[in-house]
N, C-alpha and C. Protein backbone atom coordinates (compact mmCIF):
# COMPACT_ATOMS: atom_id res chain seq x y z
N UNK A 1 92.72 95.75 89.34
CA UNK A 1 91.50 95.85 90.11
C UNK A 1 91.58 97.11 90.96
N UNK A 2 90.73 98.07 90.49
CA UNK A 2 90.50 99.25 91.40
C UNK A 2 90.34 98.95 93.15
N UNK A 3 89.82 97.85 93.24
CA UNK A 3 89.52 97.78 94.96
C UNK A 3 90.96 97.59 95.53
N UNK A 4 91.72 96.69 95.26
CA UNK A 4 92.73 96.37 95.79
C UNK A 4 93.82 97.84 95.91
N UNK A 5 94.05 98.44 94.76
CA UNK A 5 94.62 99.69 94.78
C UNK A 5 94.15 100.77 96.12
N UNK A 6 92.62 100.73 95.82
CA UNK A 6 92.31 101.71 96.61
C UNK A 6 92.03 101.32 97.87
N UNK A 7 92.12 100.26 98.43
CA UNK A 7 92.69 99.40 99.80
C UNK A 7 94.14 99.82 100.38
N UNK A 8 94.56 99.79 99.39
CA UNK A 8 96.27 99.93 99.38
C UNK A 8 96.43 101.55 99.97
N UNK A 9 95.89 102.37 98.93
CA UNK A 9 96.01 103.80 99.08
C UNK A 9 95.45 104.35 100.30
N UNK A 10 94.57 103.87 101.08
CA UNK A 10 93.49 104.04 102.05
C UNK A 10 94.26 103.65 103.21
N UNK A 11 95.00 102.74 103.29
CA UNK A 11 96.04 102.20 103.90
C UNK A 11 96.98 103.14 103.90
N UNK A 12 97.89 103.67 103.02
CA UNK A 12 99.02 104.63 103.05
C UNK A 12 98.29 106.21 104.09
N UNK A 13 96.92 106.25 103.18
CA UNK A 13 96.70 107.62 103.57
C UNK A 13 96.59 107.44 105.59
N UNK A 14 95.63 106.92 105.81
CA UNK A 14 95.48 106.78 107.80
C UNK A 14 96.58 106.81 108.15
N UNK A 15 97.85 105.66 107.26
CA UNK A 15 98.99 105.87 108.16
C UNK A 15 99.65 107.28 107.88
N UNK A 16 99.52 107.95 107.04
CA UNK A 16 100.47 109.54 107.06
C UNK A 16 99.74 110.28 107.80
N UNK A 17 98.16 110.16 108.39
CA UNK A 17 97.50 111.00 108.92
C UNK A 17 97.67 110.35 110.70
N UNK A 18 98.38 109.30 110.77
CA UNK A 18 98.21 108.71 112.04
C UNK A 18 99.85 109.12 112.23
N UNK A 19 101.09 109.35 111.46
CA UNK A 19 102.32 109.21 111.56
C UNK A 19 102.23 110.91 111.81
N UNK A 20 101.17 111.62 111.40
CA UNK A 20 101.75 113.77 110.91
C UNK A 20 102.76 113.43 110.25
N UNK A 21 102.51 112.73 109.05
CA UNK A 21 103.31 113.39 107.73
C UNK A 21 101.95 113.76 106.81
N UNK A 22 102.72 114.84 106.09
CA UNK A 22 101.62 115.67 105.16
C UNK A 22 101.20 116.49 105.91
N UNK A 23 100.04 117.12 104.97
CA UNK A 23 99.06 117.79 105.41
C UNK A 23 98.06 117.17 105.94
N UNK A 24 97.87 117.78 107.00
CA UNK A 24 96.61 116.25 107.32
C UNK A 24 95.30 116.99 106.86
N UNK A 25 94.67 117.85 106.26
CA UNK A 25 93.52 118.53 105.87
C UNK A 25 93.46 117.58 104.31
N UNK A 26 94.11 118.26 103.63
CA UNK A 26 94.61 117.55 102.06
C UNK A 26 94.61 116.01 102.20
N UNK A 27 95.04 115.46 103.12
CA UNK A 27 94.92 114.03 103.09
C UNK A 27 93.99 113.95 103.40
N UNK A 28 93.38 114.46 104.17
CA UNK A 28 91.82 113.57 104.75
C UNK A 28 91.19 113.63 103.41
N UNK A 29 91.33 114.68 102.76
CA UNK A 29 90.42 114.97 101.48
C UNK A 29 90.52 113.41 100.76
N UNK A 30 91.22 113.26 100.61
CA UNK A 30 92.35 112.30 99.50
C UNK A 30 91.49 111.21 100.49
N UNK A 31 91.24 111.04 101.43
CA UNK A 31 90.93 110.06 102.54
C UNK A 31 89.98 109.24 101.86
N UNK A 32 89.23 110.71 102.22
CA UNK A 32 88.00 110.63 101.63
C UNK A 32 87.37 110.33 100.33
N UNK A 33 87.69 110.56 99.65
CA UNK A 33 87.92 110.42 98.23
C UNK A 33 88.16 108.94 97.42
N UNK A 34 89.16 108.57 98.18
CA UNK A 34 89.51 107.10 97.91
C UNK A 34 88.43 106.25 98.76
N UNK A 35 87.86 106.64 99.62
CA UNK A 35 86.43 105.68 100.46
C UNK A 35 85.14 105.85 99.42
N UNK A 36 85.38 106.82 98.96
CA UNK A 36 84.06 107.06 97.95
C UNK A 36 84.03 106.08 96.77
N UNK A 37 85.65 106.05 96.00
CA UNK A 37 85.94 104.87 95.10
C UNK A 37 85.75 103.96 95.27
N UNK A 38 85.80 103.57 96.67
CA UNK A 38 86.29 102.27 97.61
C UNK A 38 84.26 101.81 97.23
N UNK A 39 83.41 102.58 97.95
CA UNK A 39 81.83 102.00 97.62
C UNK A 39 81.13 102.08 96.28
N UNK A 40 81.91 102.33 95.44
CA UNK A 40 81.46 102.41 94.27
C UNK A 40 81.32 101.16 93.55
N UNK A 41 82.23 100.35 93.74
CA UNK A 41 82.69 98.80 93.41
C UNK A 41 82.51 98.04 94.60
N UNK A 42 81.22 97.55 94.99
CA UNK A 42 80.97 96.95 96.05
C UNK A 42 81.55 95.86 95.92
N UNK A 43 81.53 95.05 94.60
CA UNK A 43 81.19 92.77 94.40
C UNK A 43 82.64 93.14 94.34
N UNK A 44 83.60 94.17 94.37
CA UNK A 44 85.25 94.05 94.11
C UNK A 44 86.16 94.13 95.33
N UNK A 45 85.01 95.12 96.00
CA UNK A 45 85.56 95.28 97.61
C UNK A 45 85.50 93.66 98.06
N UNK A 46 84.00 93.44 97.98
CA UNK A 46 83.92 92.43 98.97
C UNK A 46 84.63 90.69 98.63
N UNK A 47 85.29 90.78 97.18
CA UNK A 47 85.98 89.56 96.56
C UNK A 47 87.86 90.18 97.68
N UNK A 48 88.00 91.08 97.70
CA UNK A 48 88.92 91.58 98.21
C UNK A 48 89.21 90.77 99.42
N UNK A 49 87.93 91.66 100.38
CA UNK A 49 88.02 91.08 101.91
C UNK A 49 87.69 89.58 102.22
N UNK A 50 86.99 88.88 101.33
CA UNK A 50 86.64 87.78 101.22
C UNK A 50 88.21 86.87 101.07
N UNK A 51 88.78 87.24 100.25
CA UNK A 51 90.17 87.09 99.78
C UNK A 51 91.41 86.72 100.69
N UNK A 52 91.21 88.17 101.69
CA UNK A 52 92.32 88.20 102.61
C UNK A 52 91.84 87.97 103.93
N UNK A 53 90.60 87.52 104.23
CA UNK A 53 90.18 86.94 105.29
C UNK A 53 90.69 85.33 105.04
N UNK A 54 90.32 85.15 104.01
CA UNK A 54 90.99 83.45 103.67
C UNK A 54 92.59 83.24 103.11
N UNK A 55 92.94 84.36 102.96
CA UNK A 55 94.42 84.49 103.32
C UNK A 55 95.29 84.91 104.57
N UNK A 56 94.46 85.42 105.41
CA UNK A 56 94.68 85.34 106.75
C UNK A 56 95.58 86.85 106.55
N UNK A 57 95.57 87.71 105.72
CA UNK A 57 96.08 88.93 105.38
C UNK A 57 95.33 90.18 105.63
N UNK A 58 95.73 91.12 105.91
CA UNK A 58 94.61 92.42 105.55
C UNK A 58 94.86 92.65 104.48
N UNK A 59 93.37 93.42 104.13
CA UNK A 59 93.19 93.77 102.99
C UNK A 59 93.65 94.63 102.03
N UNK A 60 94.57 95.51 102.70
CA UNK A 60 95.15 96.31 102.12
C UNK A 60 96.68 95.28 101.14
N UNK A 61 96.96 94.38 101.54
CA UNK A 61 98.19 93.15 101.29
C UNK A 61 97.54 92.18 100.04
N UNK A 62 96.37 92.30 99.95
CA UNK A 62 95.87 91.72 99.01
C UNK A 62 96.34 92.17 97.01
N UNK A 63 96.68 90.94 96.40
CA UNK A 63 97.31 91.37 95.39
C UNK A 63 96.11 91.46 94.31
N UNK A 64 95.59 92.21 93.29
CA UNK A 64 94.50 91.44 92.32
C UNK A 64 94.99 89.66 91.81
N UNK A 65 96.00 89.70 91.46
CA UNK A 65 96.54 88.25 91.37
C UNK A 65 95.59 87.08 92.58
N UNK A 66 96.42 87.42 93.54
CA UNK A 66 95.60 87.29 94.47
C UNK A 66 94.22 86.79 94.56
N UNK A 67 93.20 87.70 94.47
CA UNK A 67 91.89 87.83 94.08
C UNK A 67 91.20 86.93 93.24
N UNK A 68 92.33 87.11 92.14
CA UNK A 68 91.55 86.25 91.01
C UNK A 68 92.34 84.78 91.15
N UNK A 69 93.11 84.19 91.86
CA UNK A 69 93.51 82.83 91.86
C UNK A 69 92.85 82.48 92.99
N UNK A 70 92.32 83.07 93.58
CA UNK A 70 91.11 83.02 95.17
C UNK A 70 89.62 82.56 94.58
N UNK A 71 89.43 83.20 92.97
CA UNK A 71 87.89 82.94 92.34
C UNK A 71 87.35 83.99 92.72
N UNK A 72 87.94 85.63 93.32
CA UNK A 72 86.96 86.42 93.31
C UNK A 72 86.84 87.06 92.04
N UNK A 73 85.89 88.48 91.48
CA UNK A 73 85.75 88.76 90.45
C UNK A 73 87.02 89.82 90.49
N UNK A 74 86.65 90.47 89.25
CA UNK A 74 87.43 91.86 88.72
C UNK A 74 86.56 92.74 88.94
């Protein structure tokens, strides 16, 4: 599941831009980029957060496994 990945990645990126590791120009790009993926797949995002709100997890911790033994979609 693309959402969960790009939860994940979106997650890595703030924290290297919140830690100054990297470039932080190039990452924001990358930031950015992965938020754009991120609204592209709305019903995947929101099976996501739906997911790890009832797992009491953030969303970035969310597994597709996860997701789909929760009843959200792909």
């Amino acid at each position: 599941m693309k959402s969960s990945l790009c939860l994940r990645k979106q997650a890595d990126l703030e924290n290297q831009i919140m830690n100054g590791h990297g470039i932080a120009v190039a990452t924001e790009w990358e930031l950015a980029a992965t938020r754009r993926r991120l609204v592209a797949y709305p019903q995947a995002l929101n099976a996501v957060l739906q997911t790890a709100r009832a797992l009491r997890r953030t969303p970035d911790t969310v597994s597709v496994r996860d997701v789909t033994d929760f009843g959200g979609s792909n």
